[in-house]
Protein backbone atom coordinates (compact mmCIF):
# COMPACT_ATOMS: atom_id res chain seq x y z
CA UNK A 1 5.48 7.48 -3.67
CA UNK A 2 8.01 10.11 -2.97
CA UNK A 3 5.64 11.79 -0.41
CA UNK A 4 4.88 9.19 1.10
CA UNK A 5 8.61 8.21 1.38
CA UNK A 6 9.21 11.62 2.81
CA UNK A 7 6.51 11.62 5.29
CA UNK A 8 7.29 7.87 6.50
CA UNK A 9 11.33 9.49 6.98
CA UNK A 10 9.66 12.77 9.10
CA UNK A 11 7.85 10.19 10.98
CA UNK A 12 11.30 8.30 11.99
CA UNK A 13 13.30 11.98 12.53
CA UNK A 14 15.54 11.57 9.28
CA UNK A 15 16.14 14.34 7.48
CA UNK A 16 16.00 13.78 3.73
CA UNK A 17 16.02 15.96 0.36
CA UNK A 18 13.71 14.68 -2.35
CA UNK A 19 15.50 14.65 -5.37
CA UNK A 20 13.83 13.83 -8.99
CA UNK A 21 14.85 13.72 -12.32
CA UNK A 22 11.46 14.39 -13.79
CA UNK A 23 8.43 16.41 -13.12
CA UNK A 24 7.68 15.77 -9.36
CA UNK A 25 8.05 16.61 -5.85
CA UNK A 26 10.59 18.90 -5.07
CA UNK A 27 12.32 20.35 -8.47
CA UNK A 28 11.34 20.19 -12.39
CA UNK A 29 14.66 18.58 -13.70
CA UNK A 30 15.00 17.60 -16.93
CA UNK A 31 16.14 13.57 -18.15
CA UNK A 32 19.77 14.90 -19.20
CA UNK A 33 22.98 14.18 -18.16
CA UNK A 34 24.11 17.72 -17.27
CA UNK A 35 20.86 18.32 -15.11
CA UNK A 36 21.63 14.85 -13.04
CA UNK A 37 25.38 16.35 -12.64
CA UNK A 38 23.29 19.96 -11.75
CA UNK A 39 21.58 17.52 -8.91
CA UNK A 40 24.47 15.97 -7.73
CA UNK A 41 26.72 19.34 -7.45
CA UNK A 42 23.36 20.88 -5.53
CA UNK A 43 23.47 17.98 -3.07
CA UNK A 44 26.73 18.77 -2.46
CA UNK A 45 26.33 22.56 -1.84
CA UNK A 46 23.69 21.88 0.48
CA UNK A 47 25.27 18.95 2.68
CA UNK A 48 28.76 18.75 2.57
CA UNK A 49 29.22 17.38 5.49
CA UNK A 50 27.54 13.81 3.82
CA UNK A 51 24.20 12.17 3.61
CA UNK A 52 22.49 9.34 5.48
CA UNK A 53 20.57 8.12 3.07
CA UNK A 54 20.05 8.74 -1.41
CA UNK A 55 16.47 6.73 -2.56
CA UNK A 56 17.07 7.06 -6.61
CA UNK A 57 13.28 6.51 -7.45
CA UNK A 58 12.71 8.23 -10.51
CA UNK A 59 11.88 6.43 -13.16
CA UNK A 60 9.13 6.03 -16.52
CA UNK A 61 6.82 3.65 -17.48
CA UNK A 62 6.56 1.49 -20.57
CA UNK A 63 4.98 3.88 -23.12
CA UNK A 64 8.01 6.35 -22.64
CA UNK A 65 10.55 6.22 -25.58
CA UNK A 66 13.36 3.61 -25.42
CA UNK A 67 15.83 6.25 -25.10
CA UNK A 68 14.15 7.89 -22.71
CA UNK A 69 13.98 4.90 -20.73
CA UNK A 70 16.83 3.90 -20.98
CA UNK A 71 18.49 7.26 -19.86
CA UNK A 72 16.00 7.41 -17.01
CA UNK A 73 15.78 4.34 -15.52
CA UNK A 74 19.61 2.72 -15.81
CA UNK A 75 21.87 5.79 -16.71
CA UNK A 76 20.61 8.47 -14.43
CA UNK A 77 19.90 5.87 -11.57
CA UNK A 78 23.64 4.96 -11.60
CA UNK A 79 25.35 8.47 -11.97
CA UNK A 80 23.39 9.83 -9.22
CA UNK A 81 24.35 6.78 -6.95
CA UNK A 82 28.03 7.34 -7.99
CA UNK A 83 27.73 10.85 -8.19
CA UNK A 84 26.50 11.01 -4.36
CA UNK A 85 28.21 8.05 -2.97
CA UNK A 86 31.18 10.23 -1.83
CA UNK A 87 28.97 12.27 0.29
CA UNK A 88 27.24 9.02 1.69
CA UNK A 89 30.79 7.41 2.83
CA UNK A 90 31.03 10.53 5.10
CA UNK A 91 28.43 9.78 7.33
CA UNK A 92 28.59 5.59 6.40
CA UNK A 93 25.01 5.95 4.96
CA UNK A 94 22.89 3.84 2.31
CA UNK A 95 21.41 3.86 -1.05
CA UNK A 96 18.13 2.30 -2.42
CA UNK A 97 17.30 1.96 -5.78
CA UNK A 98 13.91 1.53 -7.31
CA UNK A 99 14.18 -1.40 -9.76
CA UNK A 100 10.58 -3.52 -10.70
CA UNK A 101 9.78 -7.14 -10.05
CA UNK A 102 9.00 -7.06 -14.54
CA UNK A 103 12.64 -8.05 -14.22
CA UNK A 104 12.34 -11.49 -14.13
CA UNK A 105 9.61 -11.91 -16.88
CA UNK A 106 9.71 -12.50 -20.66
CA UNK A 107 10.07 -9.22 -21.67
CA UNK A 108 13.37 -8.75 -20.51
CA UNK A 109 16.20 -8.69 -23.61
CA UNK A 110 19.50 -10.16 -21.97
CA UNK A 111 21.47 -8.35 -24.53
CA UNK A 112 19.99 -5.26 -23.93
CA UNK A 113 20.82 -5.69 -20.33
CA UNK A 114 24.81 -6.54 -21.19
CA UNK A 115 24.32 -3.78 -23.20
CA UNK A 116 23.26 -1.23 -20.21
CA UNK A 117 25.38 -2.97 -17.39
CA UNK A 118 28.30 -4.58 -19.71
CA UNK A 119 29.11 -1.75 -21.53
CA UNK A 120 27.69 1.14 -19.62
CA UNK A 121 28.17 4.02 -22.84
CA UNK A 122 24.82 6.09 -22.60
CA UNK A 123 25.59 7.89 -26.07
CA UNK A 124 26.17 4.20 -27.99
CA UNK A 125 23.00 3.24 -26.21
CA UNK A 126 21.04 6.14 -27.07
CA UNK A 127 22.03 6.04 -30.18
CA UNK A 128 20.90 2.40 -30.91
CA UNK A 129 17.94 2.98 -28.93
CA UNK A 130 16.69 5.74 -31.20
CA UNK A 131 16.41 2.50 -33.92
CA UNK A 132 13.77 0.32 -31.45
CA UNK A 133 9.99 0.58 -32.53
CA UNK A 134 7.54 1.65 -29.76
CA UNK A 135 5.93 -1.84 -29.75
CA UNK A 136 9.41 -2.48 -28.43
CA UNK A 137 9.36 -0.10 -25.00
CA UNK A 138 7.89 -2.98 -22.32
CA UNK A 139 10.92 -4.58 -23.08
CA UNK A 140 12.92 -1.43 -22.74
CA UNK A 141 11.44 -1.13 -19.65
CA UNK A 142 12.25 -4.52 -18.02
CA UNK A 143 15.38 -4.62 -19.38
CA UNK A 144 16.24 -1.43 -17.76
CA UNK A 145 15.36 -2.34 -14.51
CA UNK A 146 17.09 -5.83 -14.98
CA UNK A 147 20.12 -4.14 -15.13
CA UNK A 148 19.68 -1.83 -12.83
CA UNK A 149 18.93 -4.31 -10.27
CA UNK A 150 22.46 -6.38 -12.28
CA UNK A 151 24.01 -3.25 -11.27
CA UNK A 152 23.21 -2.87 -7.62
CA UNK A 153 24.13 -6.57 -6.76
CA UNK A 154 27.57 -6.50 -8.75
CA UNK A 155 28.60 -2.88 -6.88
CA UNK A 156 27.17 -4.15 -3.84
CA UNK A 157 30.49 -5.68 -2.20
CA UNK A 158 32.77 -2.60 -3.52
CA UNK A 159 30.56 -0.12 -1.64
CA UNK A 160 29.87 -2.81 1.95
CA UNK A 161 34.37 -2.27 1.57
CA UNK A 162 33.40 2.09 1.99
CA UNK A 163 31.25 1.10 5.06
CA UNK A 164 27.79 1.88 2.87
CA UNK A 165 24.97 -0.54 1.90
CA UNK A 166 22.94 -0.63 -1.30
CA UNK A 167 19.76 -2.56 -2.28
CA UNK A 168 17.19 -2.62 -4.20
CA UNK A 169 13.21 -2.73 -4.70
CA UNK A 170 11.48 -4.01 -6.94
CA UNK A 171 7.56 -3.35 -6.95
CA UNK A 172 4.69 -5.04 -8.27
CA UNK A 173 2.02 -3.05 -9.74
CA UNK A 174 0.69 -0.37 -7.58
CA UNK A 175 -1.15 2.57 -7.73
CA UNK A 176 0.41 5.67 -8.46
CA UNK A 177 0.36 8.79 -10.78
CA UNK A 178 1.31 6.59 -13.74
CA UNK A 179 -0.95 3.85 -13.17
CA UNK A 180 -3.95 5.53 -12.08
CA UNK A 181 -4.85 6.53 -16.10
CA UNK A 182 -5.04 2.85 -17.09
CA UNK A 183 -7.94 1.46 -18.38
CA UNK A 184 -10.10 -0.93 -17.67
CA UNK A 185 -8.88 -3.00 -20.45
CA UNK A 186 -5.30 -2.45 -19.10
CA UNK A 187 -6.01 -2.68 -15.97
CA UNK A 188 -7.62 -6.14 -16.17
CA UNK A 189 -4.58 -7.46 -18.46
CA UNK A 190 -2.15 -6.34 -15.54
CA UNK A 191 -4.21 -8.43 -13.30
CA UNK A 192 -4.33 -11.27 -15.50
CA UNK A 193 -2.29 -12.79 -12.61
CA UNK A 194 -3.61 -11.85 -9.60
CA UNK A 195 -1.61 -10.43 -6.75
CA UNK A 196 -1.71 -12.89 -4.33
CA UNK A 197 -2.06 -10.60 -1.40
CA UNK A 198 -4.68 -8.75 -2.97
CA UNK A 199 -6.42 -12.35 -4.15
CA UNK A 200 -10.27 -11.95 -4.93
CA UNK A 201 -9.64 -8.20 -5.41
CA UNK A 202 -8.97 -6.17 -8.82
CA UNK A 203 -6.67 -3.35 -7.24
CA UNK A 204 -2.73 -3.01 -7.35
CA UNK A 205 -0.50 -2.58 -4.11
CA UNK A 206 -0.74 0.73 -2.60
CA UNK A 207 2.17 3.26 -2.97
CA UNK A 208 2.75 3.47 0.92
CA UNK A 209 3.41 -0.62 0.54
CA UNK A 210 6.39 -0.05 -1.53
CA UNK A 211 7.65 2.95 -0.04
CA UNK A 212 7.86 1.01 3.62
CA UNK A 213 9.92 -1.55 1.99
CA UNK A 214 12.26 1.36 0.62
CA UNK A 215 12.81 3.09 4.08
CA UNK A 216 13.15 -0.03 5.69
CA UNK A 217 15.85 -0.99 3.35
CA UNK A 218 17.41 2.95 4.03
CA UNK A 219 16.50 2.14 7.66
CA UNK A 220 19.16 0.83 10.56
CA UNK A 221 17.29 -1.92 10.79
CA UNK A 222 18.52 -3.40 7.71
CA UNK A 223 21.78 -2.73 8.63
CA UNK A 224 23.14 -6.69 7.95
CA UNK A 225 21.56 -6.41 4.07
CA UNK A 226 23.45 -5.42 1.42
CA UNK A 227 22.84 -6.29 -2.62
CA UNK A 228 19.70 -7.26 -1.79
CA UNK A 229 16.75 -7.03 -4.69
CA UNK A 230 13.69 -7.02 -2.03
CA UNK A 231 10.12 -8.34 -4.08
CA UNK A 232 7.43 -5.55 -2.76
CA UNK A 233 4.69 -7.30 -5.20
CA UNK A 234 2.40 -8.78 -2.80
CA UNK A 235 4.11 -12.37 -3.70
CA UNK A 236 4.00 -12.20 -7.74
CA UNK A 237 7.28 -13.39 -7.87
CA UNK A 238 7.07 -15.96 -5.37
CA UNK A 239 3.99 -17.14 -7.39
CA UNK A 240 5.35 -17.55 -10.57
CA UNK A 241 9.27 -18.35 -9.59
CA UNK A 242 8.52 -20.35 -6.38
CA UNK A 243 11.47 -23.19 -7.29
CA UNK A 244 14.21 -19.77 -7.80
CA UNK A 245 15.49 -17.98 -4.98
């Protein structure tokens, strides 16, 4: 999705750096804190005039360890956002974080969300995290993006006060790297609901879907939306939440 994120950006003359905390794109950097602060201070070597834009995107799937989801998809998320956000206020730019639209299902553990967003200690959550069974990591998972996603809309107003805008996205299932080795078996159970803009068809959302949403989010033509949680699930959540809003 990064790539296609990147290419989408050439195609609109940004510039952009791709950034990721895991195996990927541009650099091999490990899920620890001191490599995020590593990315941060190399962001700031290389523009220190400011940024435009920061897409935090990285992120791991369900059958990652808690702590390493946890640390991945919340902690990491947020201290890069922070980290950068100094840079960003120089040029009056915008961030978009990758959250998932699993936030809203059954999975999600509210107190393990107040425990991410409420008391925000990555040690004391590591550290309790290291005690929850595998069977345990979807709900790690949703809950990690719930409050991420808790996250973005609480900052939101702060950061609209520095002159910078940040939203979220939060995909349905699509194909990429980490869903492409599903099964059939798993692949059929994700689809147990079917995507509505996919109805009659057993195939996820396409990566290039989700990243549009992103750079239009990152995009001056979002420039009036701020704290924004923006559904790229071909109308999942729509489906199954159609009285919320």
């Amino acid at each position: 999705m990064g790539r296609l994120q990147g290419r989408n950006c050439r195609n609109r003359d940004m510039r952009f750096l791709i950034l990721t905390i895991r195996a990927g794109i541009t650099w091999l950097i490990c899920p620890q804190r001191r490599d995020v602060r590593g990315a941060i201070d190399e962001v700031f070597r290389r523009y220190p005039d400011g940024i435009d834009v920061l897409i935090c995107n990285a992120g791991v799937g369900p059958t990652a360890p808690p702590s390493m989801i946890f640390s991945l998809n919340f902690f990491a998320s947020v201290q890069m956002a922070e980290g950068l956000r100094p840079l960003l206020k120089k040029k009056r730019g915008n961030c978009v974080v990758t959250s998932s639209n699993s936030i809203t299902n059954m999975t999600v553990r509210m107190d393990w969300v107040d425990m991410l967003s409420n008391v925000m200690d990555e040690d004391r959550v590591l550290e309790y995290a290291a005690s929850i069974p595998s069977a345990q990591t979807p709900s790690c998972y949703s809950s990690s993006k719930h409050a991420l996603a808790r996250w973005v809309r609480r900052v939101s107003p702060s950061w609209a006060v520095d002159g910078l805008r940040i939203n979220s996205v939060a995909p349905g299932n699509t194909t990429t790297p980490m869903t492409k080795g599903m099964t059939e078996a798993q692949m059929e159970s994700a689809l147990l609901i079917p995507i509505p803009t996919r109805y009659g068809r057993k195939e996820f959302l396409d990566a290039e879907e989700i990243a549009n949403g992103i750079i239009f989010l990152a995009s001056p033509m979002a420039s009036g939306i701020n704290g924004v949680i923006l559904f790229v699930d071909g109308g999942i959540d729509a489906l199954l939440r159609s009285e919320r809003f």
